[in-house]
PDB file of N, CA and C in Angstrom:
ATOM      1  N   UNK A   1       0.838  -1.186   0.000  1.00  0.00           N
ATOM      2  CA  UNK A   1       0.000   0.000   0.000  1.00  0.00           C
ATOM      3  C   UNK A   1       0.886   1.253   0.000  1.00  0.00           C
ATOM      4  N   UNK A   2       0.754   2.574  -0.546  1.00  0.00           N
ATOM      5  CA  UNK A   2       1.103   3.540  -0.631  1.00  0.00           C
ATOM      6  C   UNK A   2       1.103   4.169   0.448  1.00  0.00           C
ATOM      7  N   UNK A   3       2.408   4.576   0.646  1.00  0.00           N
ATOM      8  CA  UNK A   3       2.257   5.761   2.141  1.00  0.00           C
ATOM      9  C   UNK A   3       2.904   6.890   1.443  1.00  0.00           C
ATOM     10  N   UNK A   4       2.339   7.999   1.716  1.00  0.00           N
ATOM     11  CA  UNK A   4       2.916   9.683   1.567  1.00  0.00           C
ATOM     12  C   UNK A   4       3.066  10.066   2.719  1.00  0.00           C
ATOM     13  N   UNK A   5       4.530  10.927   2.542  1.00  0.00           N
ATOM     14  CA  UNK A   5       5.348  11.836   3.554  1.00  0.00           C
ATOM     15  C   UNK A   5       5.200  13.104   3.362  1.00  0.00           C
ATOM     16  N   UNK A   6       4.666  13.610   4.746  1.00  0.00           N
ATOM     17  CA  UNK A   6       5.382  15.564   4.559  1.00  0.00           C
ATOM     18  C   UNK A   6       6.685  15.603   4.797  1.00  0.00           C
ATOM     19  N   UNK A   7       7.054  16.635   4.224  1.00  0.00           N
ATOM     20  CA  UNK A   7       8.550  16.880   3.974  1.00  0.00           C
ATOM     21  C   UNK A   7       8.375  18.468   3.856  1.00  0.00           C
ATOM     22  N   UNK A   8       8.765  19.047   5.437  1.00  0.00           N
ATOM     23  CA  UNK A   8       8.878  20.523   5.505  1.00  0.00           C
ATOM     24  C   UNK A   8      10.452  21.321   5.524  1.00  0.00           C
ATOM     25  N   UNK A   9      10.448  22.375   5.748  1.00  0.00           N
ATOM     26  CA  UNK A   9      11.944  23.198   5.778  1.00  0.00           C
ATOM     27  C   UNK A   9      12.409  23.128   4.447  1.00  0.00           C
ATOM     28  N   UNK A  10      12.002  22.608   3.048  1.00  0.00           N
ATOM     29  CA  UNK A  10      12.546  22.794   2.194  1.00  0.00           C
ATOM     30  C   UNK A  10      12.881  24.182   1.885  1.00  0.00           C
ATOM     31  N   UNK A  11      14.088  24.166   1.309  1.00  0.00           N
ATOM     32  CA  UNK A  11      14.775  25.253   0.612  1.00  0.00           C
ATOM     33  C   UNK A  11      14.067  25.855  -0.357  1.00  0.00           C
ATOM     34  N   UNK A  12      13.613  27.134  -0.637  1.00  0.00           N
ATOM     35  CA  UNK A  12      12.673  28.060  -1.544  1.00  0.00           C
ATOM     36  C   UNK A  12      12.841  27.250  -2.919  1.00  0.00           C
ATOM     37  N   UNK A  13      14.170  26.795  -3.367  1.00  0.00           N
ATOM     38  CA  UNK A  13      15.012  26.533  -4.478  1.00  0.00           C
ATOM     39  C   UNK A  13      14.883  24.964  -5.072  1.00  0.00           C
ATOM     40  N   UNK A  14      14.680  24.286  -3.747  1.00  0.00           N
ATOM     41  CA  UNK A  14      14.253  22.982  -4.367  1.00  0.00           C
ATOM     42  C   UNK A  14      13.452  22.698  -5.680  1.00  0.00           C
ATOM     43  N   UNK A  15      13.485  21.910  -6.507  1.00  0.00           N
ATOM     44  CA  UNK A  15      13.028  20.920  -7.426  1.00  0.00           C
ATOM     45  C   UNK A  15      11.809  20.055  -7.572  1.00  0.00           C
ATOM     46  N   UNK A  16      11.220  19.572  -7.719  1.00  0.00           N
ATOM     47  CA  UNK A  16      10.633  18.115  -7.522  1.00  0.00           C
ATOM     48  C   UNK A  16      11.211  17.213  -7.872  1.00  0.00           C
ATOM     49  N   UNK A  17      12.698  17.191  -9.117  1.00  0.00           N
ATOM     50  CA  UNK A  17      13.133  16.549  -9.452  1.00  0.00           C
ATOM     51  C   UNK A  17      13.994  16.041  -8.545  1.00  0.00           C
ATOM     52  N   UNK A  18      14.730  17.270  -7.352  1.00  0.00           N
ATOM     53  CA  UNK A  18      15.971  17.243  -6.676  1.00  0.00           C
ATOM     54  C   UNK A  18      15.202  16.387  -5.477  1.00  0.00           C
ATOM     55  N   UNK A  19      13.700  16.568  -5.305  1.00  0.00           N
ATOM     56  CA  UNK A  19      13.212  16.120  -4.071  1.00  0.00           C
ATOM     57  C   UNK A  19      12.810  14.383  -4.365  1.00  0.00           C
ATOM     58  N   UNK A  20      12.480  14.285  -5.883  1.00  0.00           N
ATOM     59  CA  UNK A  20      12.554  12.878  -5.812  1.00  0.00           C
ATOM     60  C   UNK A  20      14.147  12.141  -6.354  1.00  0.00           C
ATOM     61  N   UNK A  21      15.097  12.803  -6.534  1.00  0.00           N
ATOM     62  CA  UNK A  21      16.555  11.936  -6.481  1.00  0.00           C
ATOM     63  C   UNK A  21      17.032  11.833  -4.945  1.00  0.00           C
ATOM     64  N   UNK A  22      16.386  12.607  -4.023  1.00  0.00           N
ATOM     65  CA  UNK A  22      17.171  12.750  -2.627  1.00  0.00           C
ATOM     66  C   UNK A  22      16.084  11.347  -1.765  1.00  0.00           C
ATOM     67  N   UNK A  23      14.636  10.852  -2.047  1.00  0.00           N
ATOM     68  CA  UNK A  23      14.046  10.532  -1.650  1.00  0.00           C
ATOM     69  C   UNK A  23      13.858   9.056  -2.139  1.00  0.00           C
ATOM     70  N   UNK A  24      14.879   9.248  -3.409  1.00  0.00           N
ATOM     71  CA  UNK A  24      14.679   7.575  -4.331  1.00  0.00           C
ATOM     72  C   UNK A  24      15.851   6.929  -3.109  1.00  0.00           C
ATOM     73  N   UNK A  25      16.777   7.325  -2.583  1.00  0.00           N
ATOM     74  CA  UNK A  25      17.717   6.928  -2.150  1.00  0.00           C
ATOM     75  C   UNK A  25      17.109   5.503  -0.947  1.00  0.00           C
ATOM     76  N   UNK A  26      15.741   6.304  -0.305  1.00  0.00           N
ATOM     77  CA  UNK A  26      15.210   5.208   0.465  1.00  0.00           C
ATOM     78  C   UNK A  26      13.916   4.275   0.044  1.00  0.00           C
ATOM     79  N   UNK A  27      13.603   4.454  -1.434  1.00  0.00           N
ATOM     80  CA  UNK A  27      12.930   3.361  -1.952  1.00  0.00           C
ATOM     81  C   UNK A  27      12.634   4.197  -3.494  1.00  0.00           C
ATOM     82  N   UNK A  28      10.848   2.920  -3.902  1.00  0.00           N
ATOM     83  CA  UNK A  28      11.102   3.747  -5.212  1.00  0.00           C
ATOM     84  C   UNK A  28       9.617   4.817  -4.585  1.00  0.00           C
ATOM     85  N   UNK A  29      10.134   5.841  -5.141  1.00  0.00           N
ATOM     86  CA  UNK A  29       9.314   6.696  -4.920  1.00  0.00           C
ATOM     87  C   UNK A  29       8.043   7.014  -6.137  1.00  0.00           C
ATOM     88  N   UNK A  30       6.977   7.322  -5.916  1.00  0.00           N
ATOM     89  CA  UNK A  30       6.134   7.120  -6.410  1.00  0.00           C
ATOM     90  C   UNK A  30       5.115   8.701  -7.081  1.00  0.00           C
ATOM     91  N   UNK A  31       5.942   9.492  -6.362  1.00  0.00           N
ATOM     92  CA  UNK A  31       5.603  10.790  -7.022  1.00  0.00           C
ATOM     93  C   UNK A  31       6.186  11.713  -5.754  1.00  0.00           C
ATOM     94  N   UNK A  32       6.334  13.227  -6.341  1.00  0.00           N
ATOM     95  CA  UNK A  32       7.471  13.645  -5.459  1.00  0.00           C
ATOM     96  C   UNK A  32       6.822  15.873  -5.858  1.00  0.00           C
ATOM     97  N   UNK A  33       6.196  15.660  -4.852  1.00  0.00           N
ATOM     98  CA  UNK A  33       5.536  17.465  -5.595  1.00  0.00           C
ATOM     99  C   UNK A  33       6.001  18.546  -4.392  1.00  0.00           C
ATOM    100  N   UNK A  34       6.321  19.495  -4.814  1.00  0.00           N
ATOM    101  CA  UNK A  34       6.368  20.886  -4.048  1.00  0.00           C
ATOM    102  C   UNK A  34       5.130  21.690  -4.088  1.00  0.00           C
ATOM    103  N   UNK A  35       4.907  21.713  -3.042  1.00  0.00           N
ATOM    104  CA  UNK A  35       3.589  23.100  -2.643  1.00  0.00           C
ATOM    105  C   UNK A  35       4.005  24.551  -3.315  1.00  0.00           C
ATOM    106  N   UNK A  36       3.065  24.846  -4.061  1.00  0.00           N
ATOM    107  CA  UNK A  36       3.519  26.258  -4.279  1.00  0.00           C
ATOM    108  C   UNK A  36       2.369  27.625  -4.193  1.00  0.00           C
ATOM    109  N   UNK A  37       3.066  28.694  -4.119  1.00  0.00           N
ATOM    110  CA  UNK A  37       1.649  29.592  -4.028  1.00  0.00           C
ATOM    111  C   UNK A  37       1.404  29.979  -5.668  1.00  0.00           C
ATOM    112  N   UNK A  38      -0.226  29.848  -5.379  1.00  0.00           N
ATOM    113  CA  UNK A  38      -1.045  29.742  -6.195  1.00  0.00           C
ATOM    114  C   UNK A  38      -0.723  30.888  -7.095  1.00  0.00           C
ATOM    115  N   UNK A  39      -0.719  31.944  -6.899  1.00  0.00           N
ATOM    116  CA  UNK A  39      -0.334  33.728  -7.328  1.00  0.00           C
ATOM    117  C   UNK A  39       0.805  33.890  -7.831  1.00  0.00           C
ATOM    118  N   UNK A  40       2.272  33.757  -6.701  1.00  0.00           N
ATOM    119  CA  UNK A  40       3.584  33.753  -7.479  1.00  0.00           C
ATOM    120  C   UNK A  40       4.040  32.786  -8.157  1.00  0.00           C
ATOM    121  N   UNK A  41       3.652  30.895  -7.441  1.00  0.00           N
ATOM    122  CA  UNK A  41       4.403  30.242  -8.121  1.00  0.00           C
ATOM    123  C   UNK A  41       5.575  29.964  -7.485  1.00  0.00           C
ATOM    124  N   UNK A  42       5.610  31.098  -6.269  1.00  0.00           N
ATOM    125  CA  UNK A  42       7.111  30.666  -5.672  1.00  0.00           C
ATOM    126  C   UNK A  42       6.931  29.449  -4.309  1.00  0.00           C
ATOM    127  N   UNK A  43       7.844  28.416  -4.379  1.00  0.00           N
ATOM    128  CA  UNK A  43       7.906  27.241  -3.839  1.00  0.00           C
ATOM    129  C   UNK A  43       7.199  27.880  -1.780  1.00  0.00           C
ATOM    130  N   UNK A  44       6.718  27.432  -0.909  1.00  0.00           N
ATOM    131  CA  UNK A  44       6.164  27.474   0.244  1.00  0.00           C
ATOM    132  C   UNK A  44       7.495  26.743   1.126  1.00  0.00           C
ATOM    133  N   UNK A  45       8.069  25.763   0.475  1.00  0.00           N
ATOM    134  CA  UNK A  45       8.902  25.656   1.309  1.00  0.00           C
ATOM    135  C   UNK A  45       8.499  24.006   1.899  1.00  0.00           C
ATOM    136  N   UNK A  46       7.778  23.388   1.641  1.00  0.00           N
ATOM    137  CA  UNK A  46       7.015  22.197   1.571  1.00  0.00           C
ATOM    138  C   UNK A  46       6.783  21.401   0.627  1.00  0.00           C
ATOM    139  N   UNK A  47       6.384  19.993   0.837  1.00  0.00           N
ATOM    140  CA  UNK A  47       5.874  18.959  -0.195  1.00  0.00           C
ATOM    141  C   UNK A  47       5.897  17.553   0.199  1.00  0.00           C
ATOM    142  N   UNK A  48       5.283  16.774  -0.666  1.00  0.00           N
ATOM    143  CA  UNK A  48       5.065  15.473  -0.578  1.00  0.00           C
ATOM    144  C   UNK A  48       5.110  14.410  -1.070  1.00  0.00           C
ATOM    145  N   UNK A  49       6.218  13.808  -0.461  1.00  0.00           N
ATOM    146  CA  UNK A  49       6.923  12.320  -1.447  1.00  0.00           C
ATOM    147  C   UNK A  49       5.884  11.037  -0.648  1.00  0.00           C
ATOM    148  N   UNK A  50       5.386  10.597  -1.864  1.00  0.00           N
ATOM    149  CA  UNK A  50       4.593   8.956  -1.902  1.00  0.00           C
ATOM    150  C   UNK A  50       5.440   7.980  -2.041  1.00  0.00           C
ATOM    151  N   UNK A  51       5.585   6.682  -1.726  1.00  0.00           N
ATOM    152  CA  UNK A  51       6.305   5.211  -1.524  1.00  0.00           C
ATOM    153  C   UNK A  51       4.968   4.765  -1.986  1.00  0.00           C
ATOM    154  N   UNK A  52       5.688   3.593  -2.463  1.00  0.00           N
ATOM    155  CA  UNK A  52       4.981   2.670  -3.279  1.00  0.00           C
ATOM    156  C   UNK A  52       4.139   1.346  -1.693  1.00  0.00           C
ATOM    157  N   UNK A  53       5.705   1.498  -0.875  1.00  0.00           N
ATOM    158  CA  UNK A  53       5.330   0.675   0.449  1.00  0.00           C
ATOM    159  C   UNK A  53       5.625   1.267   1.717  1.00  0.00           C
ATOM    160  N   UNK A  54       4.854   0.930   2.287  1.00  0.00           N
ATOM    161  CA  UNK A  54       5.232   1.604   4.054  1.00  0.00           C
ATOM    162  C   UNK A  54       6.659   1.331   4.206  1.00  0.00           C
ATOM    163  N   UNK A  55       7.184   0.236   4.107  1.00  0.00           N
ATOM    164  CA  UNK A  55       8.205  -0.204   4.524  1.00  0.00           C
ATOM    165  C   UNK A  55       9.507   0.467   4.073  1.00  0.00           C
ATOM    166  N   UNK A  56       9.266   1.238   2.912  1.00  0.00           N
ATOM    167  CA  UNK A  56       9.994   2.365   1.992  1.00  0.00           C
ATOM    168  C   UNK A  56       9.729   3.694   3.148  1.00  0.00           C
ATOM    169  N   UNK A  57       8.938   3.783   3.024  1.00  0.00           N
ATOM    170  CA  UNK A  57       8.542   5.706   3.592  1.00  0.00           C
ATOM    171  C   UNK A  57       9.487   5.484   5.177  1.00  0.00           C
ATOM    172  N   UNK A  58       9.155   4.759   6.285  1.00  0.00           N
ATOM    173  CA  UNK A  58       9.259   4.087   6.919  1.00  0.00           C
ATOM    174  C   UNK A  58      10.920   4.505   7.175  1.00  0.00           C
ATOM    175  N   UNK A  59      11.387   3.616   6.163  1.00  0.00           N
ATOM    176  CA  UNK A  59      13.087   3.942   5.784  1.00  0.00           C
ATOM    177  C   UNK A  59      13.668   5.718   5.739  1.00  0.00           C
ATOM    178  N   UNK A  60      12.333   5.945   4.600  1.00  0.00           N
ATOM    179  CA  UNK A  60      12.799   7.722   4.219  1.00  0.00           C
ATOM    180  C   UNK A  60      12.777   8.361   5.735  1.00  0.00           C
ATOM    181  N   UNK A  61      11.489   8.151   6.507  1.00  0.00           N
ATOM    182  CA  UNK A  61      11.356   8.936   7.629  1.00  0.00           C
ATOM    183  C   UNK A  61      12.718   8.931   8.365  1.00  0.00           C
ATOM    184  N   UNK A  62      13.150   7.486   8.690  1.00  0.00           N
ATOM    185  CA  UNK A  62      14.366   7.594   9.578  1.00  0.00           C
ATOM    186  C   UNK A  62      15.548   8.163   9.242  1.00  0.00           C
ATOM    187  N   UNK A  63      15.181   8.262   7.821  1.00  0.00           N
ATOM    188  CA  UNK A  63      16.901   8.325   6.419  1.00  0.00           C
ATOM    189  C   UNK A  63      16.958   9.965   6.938  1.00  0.00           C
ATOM    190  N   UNK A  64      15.969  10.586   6.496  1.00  0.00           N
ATOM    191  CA  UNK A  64      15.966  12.420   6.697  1.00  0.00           C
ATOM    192  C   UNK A  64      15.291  13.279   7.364  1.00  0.00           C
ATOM    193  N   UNK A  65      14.697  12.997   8.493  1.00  0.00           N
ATOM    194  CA  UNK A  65      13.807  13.615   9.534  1.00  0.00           C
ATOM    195  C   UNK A  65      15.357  14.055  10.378  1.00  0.00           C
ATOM    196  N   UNK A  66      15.180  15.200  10.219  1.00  0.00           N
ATOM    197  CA  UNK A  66      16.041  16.114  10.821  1.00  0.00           C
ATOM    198  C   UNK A  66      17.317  16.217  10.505  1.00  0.00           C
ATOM    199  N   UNK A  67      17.726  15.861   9.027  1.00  0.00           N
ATOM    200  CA  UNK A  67      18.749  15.881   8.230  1.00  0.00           C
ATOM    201  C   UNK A  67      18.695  17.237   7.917  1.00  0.00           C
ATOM    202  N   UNK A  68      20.397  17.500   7.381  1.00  0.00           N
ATOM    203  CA  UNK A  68      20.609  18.808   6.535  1.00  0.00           C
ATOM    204  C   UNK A  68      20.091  18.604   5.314  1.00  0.00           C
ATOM    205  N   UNK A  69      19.288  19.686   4.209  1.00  0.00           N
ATOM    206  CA  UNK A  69      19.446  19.378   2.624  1.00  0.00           C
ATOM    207  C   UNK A  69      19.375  20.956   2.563  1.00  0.00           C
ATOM    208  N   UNK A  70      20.506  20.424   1.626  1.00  0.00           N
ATOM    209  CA  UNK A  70      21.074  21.938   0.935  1.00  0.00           C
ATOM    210  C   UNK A  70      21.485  23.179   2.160  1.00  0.00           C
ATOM    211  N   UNK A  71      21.318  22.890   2.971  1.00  0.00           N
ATOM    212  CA  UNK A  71      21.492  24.163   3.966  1.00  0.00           C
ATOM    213  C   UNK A  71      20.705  24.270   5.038  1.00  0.00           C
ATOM    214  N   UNK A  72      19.591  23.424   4.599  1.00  0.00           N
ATOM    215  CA  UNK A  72      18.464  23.332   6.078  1.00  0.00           C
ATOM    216  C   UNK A  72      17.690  22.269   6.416  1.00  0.00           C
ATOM    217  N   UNK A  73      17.874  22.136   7.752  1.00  0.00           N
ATOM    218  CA  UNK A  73      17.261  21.165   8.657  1.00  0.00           C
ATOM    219  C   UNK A  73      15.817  20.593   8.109  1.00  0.00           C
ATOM    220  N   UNK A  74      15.510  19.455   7.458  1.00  0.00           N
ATOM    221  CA  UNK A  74      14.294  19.069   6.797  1.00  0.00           C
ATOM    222  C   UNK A  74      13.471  18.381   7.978  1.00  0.00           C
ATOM    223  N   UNK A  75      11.697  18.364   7.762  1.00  0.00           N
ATOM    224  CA  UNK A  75      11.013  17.285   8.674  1.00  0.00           C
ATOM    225  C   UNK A  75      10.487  16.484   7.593  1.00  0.00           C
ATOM    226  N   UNK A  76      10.561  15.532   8.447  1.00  0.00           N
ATOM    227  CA  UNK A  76       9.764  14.349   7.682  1.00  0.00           C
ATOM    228  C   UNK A  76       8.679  13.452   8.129  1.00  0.00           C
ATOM    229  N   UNK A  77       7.724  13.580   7.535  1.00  0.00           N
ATOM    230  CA  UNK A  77       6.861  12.698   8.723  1.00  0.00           C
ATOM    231  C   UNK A  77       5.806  12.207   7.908  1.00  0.00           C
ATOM    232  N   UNK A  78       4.941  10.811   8.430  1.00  0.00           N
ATOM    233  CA  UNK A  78       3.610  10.776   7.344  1.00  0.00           C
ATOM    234  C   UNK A  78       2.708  11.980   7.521  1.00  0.00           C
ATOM    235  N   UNK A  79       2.182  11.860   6.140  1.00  0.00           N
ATOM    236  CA  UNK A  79       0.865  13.066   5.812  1.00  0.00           C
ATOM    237  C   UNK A  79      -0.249  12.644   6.762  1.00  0.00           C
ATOM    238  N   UNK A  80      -0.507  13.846   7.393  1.00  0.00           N
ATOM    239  CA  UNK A  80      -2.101  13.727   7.458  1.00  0.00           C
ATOM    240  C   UNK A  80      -3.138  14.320   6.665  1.00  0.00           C
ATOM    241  N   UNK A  81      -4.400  13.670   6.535  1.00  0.00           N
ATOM    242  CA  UNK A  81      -5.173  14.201   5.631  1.00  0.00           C
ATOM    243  C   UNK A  81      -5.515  15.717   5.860  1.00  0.00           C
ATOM    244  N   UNK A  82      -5.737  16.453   4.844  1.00  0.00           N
ATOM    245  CA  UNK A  82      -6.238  18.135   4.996  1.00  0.00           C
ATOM    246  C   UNK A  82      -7.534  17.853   5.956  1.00  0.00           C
ATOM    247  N   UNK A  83      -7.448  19.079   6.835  1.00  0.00           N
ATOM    248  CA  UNK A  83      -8.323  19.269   7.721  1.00  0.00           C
ATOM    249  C   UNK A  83      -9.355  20.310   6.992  1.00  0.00           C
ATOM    250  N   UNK A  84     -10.805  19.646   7.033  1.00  0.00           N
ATOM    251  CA  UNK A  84     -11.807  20.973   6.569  1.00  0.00           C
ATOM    252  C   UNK A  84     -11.900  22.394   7.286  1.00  0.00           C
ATOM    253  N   UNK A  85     -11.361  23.340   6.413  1.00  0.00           N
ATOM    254  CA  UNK A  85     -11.673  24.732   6.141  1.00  0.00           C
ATOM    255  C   UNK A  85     -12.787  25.217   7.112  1.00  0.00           C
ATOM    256  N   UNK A  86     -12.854  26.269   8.321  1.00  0.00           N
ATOM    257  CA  UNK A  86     -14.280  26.078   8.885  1.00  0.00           C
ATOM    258  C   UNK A  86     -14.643  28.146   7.961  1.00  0.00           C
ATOM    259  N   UNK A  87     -15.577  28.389   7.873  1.00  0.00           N
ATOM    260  CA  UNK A  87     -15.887  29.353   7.627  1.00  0.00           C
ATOM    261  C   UNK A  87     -15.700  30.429   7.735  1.00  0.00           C
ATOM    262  N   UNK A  88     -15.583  31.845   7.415  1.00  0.00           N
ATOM    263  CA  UNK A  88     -15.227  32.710   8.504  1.00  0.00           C
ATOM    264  C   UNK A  88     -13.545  32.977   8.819  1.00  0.00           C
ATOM    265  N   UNK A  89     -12.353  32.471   7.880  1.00  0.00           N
ATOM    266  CA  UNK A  89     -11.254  33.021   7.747  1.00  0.00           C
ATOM    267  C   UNK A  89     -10.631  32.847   9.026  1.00  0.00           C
ATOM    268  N   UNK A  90      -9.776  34.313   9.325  1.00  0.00           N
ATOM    269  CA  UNK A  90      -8.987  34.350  10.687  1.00  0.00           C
ATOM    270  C   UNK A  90      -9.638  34.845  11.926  1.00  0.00           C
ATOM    271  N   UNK A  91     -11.350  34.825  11.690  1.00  0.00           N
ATOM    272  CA  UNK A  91     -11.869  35.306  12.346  1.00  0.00           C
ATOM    273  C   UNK A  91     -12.004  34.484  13.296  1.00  0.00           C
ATOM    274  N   UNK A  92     -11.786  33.119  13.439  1.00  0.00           N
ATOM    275  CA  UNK A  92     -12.542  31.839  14.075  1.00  0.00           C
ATOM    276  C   UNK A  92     -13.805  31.716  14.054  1.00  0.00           C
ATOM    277  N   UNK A  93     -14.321  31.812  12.911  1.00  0.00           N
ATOM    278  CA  UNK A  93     -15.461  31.066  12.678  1.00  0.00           C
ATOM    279  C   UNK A  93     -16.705  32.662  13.068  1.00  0.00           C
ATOM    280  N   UNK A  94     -16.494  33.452  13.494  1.00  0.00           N
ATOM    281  CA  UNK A  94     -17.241  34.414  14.092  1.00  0.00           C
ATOM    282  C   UNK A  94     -17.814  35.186  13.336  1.00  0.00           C
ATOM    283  N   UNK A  95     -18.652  35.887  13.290  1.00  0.00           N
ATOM    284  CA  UNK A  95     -19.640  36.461  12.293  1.00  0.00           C
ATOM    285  C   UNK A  95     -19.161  38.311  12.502  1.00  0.00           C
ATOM    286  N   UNK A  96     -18.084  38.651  11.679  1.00  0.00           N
ATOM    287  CA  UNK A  96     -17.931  40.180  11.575  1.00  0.00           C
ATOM    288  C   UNK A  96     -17.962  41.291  10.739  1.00  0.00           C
ATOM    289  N   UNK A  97     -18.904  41.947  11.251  1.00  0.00           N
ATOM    290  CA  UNK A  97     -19.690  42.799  10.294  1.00  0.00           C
ATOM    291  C   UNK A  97     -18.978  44.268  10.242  1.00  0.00           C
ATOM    292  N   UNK A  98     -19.122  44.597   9.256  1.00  0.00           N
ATOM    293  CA  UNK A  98     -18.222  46.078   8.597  1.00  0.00           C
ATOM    294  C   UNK A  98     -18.707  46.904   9.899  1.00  0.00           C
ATOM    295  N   UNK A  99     -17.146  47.624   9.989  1.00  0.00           N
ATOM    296  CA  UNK A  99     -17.091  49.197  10.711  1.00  0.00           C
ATOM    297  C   UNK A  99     -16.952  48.567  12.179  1.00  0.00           C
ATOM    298  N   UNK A 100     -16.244  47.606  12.164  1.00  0.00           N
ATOM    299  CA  UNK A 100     -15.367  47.012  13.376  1.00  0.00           C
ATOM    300  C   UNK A 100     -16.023  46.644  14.348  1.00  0.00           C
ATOM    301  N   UNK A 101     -17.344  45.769  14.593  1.00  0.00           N
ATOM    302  CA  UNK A 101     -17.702  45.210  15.799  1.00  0.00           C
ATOM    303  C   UNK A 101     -18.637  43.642  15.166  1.00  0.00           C
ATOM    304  N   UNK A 102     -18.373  43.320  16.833  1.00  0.00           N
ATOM    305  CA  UNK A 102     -19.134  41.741  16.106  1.00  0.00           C
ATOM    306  C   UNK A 102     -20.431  41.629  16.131  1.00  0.00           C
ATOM    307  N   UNK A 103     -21.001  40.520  15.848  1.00  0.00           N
ATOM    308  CA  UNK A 103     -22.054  40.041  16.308  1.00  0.00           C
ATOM    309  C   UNK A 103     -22.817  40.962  17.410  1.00  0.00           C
ATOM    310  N   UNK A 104     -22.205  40.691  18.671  1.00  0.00           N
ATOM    311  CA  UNK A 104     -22.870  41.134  19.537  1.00  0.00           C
ATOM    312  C   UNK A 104     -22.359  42.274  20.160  1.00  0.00           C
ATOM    313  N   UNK A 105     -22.462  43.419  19.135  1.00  0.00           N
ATOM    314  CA  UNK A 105     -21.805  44.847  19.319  1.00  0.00           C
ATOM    315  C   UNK A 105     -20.782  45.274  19.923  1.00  0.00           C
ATOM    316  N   UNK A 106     -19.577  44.334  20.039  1.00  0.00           N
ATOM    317  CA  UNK A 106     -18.848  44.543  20.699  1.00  0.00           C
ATOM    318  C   UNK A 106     -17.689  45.318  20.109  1.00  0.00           C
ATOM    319  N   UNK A 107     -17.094  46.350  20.045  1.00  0.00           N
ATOM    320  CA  UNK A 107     -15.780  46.853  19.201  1.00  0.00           C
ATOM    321  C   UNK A 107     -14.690  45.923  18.983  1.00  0.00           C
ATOM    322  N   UNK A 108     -14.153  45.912  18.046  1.00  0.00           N
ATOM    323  CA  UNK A 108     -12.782  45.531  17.301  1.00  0.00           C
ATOM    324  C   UNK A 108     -11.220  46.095  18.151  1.00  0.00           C
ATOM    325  N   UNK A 109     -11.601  47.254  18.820  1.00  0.00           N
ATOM    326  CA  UNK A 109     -10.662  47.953  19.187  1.00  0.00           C
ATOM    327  C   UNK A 109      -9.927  47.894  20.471  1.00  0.00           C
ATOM    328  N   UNK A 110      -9.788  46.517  20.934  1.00  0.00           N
ATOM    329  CA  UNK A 110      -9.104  46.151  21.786  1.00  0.00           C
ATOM    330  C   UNK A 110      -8.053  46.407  22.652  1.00  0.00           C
ATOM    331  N   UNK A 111      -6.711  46.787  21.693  1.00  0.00           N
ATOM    332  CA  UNK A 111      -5.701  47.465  22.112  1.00  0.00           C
ATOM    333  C   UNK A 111      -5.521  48.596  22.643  1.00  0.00           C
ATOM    334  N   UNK A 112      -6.218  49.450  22.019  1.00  0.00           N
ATOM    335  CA  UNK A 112      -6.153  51.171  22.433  1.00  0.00           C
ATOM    336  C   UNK A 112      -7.163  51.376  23.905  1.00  0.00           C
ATOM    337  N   UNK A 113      -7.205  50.334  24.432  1.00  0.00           N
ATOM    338  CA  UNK A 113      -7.613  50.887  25.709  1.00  0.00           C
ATOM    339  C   UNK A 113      -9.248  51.025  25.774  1.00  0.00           C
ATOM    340  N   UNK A 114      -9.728  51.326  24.019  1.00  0.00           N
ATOM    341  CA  UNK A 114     -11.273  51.122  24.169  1.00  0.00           C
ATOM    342  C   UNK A 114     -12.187  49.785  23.879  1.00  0.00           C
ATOM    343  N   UNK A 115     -12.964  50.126  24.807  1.00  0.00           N
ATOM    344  CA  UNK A 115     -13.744  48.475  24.786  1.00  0.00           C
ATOM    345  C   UNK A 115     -15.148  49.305  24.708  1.00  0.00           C
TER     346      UNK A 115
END
C-alpha cells in the first residue's frame, strides 16, 4: 500500500526533481511534488513524497527527519489528511460585520484601551 510523507523546511530553491533523487535513495518513490503559491508560483517551502510501500517511507522517515538538505534542517513525517476549512477566515469562525464590531456589538478595538 502507498504511504505519503510531509517533507517541511525545504529550501525556496528545491526541485521536484531534486526532491525525488534525494528521496529515491530510500525506496522507489512514487511521485514527489512541491507546494507552491497559487499567485507567485514561488515554492512554500514544503511537499510530498509517496512510496509505493510503508516499509519504503518508513526507511525515508528515519533516512531524513532532521537531516541537513542543501542548507536546512528538513522534517519528515507521514501526511495527514487536509483538515476541513471552517468558515469565517482568521476570524474563528465568528460572524464580523463592517465598521469594526461583532455580532454582539462589541468593538474591534481592543488594544487602544477602548472596549
Amino acid at each position: 500500500m502507498a504511504k505519503k510523507l510531509y517533507v517541511g523546511g525545504l529550501p525556496y530553491s528545491v526541485s521536484e526533481s531534486q526532491l525525488n533523487s534525494l528521496f529515491s535513495q530510500a525506496g522507489t518513490v512514487s511521485s514527489a511534488i512541491i507546494i507552491s503559491d497559487k499567485y507567485s508560483g514561488q515554492s512554500k517551502g514544503f511537499g510530498f513524497v509517496e512510496f509505493q510501500n510503508d516499509a519504503e517511507a518508513d526507511k525515508a522517515i528515519e533516512m531524513f527527519n532532521g537531516k541537513d538538505f542543501e542548507g536546512r534542517k528538513i522534517v519528515v513525517n507521514e501526511a495527514r489528511p487536509m483538515e476541513e476549512r471552517r468558515p469565517g477566515g482568521f476570524s474563528g469562525g465568528r460572524d464580523r460585520r463592517p465598521g469594526g464590531f461583532d455580532n454582539r456589538g462589541r468593538s474591534d478595538f481592543r488594544r487602544g484601551g477602548r472596549r
